[in-house]
PDB file of N, CA and C in Angstrom:
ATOM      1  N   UNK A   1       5.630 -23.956  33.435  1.00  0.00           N
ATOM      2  CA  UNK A   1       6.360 -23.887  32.179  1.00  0.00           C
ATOM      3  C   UNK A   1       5.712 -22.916  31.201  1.00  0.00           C
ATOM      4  N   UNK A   2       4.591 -22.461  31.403  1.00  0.00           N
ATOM      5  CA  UNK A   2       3.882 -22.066  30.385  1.00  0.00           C
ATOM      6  C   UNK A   2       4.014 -20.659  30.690  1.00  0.00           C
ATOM      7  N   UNK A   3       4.145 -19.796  31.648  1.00  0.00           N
ATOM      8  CA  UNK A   3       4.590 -18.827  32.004  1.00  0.00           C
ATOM      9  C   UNK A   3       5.969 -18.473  31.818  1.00  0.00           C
ATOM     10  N   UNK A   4       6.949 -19.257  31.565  1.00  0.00           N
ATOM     11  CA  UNK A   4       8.371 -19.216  30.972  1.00  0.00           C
ATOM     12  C   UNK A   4       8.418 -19.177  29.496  1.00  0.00           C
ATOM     13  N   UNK A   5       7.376 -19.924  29.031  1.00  0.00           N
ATOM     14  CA  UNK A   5       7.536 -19.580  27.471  1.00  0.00           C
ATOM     15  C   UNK A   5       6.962 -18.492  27.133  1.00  0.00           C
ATOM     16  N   UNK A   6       5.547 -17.690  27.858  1.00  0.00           N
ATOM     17  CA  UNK A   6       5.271 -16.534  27.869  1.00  0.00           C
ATOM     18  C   UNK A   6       6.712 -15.663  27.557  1.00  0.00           C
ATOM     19  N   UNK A   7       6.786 -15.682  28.518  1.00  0.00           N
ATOM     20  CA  UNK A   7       8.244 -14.576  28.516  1.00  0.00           C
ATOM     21  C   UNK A   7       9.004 -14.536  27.457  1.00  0.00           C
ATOM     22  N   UNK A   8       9.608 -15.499  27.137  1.00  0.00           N
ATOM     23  CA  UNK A   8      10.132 -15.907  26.073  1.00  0.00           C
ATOM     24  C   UNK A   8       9.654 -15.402  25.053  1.00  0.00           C
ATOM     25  N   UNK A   9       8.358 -15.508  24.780  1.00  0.00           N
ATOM     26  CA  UNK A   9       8.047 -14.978  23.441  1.00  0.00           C
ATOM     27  C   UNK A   9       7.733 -13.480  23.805  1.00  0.00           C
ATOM     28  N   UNK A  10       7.259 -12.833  25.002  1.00  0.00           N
ATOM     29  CA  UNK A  10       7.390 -11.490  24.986  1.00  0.00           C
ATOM     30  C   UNK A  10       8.918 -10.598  24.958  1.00  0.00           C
ATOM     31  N   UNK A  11       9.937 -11.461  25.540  1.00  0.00           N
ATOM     32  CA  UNK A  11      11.277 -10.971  25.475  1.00  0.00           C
ATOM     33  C   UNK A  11      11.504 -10.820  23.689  1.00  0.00           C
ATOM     34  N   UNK A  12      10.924 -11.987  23.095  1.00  0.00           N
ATOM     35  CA  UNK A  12      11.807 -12.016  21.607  1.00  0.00           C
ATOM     36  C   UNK A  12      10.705 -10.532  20.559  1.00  0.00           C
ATOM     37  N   UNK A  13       9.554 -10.918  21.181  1.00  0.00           N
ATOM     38  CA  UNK A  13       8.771  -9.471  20.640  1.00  0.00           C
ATOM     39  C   UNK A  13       9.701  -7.908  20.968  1.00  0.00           C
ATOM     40  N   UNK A  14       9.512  -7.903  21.750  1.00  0.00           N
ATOM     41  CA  UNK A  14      10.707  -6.297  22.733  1.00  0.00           C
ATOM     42  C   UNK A  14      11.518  -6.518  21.784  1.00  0.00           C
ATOM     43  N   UNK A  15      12.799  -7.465  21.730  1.00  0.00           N
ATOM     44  CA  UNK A  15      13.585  -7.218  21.058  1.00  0.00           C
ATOM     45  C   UNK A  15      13.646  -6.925  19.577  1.00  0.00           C
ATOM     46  N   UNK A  16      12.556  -7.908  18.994  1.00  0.00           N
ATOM     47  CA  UNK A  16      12.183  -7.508  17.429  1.00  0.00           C
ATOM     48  C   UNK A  16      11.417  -5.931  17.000  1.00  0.00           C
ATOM     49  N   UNK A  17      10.818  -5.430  18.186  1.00  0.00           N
ATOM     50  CA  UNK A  17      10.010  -3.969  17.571  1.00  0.00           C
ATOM     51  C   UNK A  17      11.402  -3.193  17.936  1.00  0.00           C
ATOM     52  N   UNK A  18      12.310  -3.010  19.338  1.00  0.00           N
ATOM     53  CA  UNK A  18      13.270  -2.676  19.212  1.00  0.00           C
ATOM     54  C   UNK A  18      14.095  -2.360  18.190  1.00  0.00           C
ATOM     55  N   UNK A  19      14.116  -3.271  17.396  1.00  0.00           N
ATOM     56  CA  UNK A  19      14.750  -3.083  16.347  1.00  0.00           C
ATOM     57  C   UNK A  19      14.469  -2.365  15.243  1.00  0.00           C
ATOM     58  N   UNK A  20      13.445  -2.884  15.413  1.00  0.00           N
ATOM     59  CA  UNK A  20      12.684  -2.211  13.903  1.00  0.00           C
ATOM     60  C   UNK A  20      12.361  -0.550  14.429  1.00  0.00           C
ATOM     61  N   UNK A  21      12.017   0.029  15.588  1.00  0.00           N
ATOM     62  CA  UNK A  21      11.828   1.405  16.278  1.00  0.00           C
ATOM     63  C   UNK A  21      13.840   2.232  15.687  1.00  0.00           C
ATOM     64  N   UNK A  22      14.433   0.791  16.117  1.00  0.00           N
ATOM     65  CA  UNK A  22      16.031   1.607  15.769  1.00  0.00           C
ATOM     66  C   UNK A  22      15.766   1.658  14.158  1.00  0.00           C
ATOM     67  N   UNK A  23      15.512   1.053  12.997  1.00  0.00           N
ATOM     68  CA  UNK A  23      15.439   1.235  11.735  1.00  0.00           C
ATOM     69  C   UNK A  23      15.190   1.974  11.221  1.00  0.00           C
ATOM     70  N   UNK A  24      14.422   2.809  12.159  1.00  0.00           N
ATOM     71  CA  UNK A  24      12.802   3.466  11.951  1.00  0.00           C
ATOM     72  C   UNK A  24      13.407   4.897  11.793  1.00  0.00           C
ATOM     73  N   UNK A  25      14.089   4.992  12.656  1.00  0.00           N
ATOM     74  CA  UNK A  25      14.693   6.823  13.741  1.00  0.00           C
ATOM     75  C   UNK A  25      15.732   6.175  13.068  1.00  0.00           C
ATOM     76  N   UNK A  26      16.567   5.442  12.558  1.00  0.00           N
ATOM     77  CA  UNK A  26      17.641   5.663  11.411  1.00  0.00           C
ATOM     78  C   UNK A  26      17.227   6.225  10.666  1.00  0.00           C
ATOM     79  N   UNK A  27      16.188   6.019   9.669  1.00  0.00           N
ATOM     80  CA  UNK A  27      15.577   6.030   8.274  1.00  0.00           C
ATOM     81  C   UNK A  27      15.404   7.392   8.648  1.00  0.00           C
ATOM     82  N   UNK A  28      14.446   8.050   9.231  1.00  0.00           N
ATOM     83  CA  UNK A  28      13.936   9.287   9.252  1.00  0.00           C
ATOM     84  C   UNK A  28      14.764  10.296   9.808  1.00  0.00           C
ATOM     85  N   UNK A  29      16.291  10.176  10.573  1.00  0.00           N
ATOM     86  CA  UNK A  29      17.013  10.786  10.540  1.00  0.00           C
ATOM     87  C   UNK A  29      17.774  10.992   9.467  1.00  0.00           C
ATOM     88  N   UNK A  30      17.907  10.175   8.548  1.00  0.00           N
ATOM     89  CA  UNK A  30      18.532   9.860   7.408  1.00  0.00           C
ATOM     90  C   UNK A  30      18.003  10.928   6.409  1.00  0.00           C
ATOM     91  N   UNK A  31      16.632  10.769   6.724  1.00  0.00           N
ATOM     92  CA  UNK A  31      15.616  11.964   5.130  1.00  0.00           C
ATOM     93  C   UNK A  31      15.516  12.932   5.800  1.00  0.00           C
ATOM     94  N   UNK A  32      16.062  13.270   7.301  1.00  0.00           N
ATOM     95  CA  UNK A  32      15.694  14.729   7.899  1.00  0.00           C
ATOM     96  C   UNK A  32      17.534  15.172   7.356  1.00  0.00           C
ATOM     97  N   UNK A  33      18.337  14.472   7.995  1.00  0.00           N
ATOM     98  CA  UNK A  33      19.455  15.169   7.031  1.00  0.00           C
ATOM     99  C   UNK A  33      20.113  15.454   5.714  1.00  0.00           C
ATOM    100  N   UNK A  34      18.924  14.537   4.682  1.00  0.00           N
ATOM    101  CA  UNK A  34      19.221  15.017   3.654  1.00  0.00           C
ATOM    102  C   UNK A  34      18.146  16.118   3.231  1.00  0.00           C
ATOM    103  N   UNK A  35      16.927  16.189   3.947  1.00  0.00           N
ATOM    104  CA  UNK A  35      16.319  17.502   3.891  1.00  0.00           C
ATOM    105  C   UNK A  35      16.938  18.715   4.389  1.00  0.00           C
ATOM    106  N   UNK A  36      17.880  18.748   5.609  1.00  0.00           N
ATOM    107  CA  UNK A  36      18.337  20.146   5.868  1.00  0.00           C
ATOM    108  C   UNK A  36      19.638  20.369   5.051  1.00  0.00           C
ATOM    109  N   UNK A  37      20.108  19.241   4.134  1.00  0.00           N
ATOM    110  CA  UNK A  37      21.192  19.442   3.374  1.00  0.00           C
ATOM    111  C   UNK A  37      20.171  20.393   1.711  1.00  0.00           C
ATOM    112  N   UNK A  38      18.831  19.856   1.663  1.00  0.00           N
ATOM    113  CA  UNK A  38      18.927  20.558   0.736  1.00  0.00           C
ATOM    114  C   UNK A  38      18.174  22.321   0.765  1.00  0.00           C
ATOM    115  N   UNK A  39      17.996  22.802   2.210  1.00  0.00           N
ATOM    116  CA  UNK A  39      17.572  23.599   2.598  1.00  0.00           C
ATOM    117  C   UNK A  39      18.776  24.362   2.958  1.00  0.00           C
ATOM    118  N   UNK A  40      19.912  24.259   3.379  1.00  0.00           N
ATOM    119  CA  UNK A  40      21.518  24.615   3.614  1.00  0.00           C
ATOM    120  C   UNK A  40      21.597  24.602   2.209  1.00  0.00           C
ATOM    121  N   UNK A  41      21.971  23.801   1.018  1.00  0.00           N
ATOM    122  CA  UNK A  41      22.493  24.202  -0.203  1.00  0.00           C
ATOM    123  C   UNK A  41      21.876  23.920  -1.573  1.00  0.00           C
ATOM    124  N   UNK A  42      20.259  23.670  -1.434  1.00  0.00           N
ATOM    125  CA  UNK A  42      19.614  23.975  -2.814  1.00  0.00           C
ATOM    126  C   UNK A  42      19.484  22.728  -3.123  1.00  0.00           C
ATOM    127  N   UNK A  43      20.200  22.604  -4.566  1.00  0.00           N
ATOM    128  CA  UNK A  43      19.635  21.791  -5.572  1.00  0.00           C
ATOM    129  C   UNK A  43      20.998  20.742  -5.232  1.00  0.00           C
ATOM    130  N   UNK A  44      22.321  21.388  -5.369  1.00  0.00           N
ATOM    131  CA  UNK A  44      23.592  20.413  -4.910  1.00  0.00           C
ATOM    132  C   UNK A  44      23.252  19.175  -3.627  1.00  0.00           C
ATOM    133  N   UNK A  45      22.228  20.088  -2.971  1.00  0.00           N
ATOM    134  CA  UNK A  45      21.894  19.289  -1.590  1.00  0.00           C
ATOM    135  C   UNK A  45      21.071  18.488  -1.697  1.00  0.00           C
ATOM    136  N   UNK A  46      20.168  18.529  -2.854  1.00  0.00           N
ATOM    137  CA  UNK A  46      19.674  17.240  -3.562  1.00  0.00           C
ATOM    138  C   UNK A  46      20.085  16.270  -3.654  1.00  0.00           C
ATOM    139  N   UNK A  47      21.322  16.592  -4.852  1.00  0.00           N
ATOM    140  CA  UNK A  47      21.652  15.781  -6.193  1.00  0.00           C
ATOM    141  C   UNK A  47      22.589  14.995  -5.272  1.00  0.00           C
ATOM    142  N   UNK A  48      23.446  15.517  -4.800  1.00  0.00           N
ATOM    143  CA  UNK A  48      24.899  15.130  -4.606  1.00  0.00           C
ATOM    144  C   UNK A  48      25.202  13.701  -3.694  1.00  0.00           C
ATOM    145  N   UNK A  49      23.956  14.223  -2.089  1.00  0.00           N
ATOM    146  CA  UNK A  49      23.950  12.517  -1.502  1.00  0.00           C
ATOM    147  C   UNK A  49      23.461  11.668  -2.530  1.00  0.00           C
ATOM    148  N   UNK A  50      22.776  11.586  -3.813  1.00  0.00           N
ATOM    149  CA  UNK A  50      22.117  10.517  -4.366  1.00  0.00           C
ATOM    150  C   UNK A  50      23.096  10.082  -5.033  1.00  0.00           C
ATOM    151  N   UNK A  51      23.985  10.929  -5.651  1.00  0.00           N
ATOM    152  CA  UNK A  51      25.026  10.411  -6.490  1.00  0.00           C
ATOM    153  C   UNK A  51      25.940   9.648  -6.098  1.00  0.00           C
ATOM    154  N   UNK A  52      26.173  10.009  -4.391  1.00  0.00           N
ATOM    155  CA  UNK A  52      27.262   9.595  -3.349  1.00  0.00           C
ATOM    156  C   UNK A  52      26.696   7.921  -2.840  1.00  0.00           C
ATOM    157  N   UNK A  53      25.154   7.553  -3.582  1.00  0.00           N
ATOM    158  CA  UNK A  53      24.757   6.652  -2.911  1.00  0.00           C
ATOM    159  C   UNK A  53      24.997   5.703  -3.751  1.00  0.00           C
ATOM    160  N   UNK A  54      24.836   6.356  -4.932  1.00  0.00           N
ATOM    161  CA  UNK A  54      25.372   5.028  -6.028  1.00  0.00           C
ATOM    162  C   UNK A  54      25.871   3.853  -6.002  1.00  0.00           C
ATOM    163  N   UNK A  55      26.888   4.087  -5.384  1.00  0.00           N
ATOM    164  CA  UNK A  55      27.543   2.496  -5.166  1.00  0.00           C
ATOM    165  C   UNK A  55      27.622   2.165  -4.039  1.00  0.00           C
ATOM    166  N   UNK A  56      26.870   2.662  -2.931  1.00  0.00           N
ATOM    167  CA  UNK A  56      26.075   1.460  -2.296  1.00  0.00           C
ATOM    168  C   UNK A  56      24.969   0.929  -2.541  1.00  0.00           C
ATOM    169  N   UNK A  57      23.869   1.308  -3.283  1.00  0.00           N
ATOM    170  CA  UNK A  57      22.949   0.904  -4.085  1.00  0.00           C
ATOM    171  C   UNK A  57      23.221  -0.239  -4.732  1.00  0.00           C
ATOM    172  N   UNK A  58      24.552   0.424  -5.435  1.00  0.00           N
ATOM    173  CA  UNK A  58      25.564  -0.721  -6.492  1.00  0.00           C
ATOM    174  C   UNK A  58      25.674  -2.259  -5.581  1.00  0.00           C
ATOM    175  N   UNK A  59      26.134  -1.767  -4.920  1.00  0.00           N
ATOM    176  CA  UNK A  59      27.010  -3.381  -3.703  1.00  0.00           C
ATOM    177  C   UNK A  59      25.881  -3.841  -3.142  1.00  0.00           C
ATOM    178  N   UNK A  60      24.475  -3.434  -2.644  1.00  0.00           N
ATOM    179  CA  UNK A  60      23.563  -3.838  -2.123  1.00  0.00           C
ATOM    180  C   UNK A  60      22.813  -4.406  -3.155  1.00  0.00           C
ATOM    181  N   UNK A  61      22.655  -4.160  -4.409  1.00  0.00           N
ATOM    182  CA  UNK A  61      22.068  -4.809  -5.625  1.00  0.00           C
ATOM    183  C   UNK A  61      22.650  -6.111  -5.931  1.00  0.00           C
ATOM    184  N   UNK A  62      24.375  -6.282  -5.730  1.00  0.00           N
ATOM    185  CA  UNK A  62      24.817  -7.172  -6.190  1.00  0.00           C
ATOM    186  C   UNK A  62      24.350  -8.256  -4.809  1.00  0.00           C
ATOM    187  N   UNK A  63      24.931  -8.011  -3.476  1.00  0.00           N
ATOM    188  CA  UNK A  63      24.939  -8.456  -2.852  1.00  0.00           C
ATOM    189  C   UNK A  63      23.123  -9.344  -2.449  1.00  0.00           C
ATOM    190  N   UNK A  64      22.167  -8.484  -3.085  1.00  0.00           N
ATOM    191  CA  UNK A  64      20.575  -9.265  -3.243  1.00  0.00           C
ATOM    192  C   UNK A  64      20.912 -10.094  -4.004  1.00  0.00           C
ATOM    193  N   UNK A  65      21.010 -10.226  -5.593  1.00  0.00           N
ATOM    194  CA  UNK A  65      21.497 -10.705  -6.030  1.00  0.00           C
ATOM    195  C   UNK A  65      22.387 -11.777  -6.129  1.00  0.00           C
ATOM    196  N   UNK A  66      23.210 -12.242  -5.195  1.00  0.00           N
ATOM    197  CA  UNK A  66      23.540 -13.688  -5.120  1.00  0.00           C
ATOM    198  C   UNK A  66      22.972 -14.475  -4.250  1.00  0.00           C
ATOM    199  N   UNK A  67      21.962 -13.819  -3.232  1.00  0.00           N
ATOM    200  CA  UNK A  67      21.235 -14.451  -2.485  1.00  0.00           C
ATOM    201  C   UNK A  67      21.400 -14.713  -1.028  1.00  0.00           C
TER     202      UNK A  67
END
């Protein structure tokens, strides 16, 4: 039995860094395309995703917020 719960807890590890490795290479694909957006168009390529993020910022604030 004790070799079955092994597993168990190594299966639920895999799956939890898994995840967090996918979060990870989201996130940093995320700041690599808003870096070649602002290397393609300047300062617009700045400003413009942040402005565009607003209200999901918005809905994710509220949505902490009720708990």
């Amino acid at each position: 039995m004790t070799d079955n719960h092994q597993t168990d807890d190594t299966d639920k590890q895999k799956s939890e860094r898994k995840a967090e490795i996918i979060l990870l290479v989201g996130v940093l694909l995320f700041i690599a395309a808003w870096a070649g957006s602002v290397v393609l168009w300047g300062i617009p390529g700045l400003y413009i995703p942040a402005v565009m993020l607003v209200p999901v910022i918005y809905v994710l604030m509220v949505l902490g917020s009720r708990g």
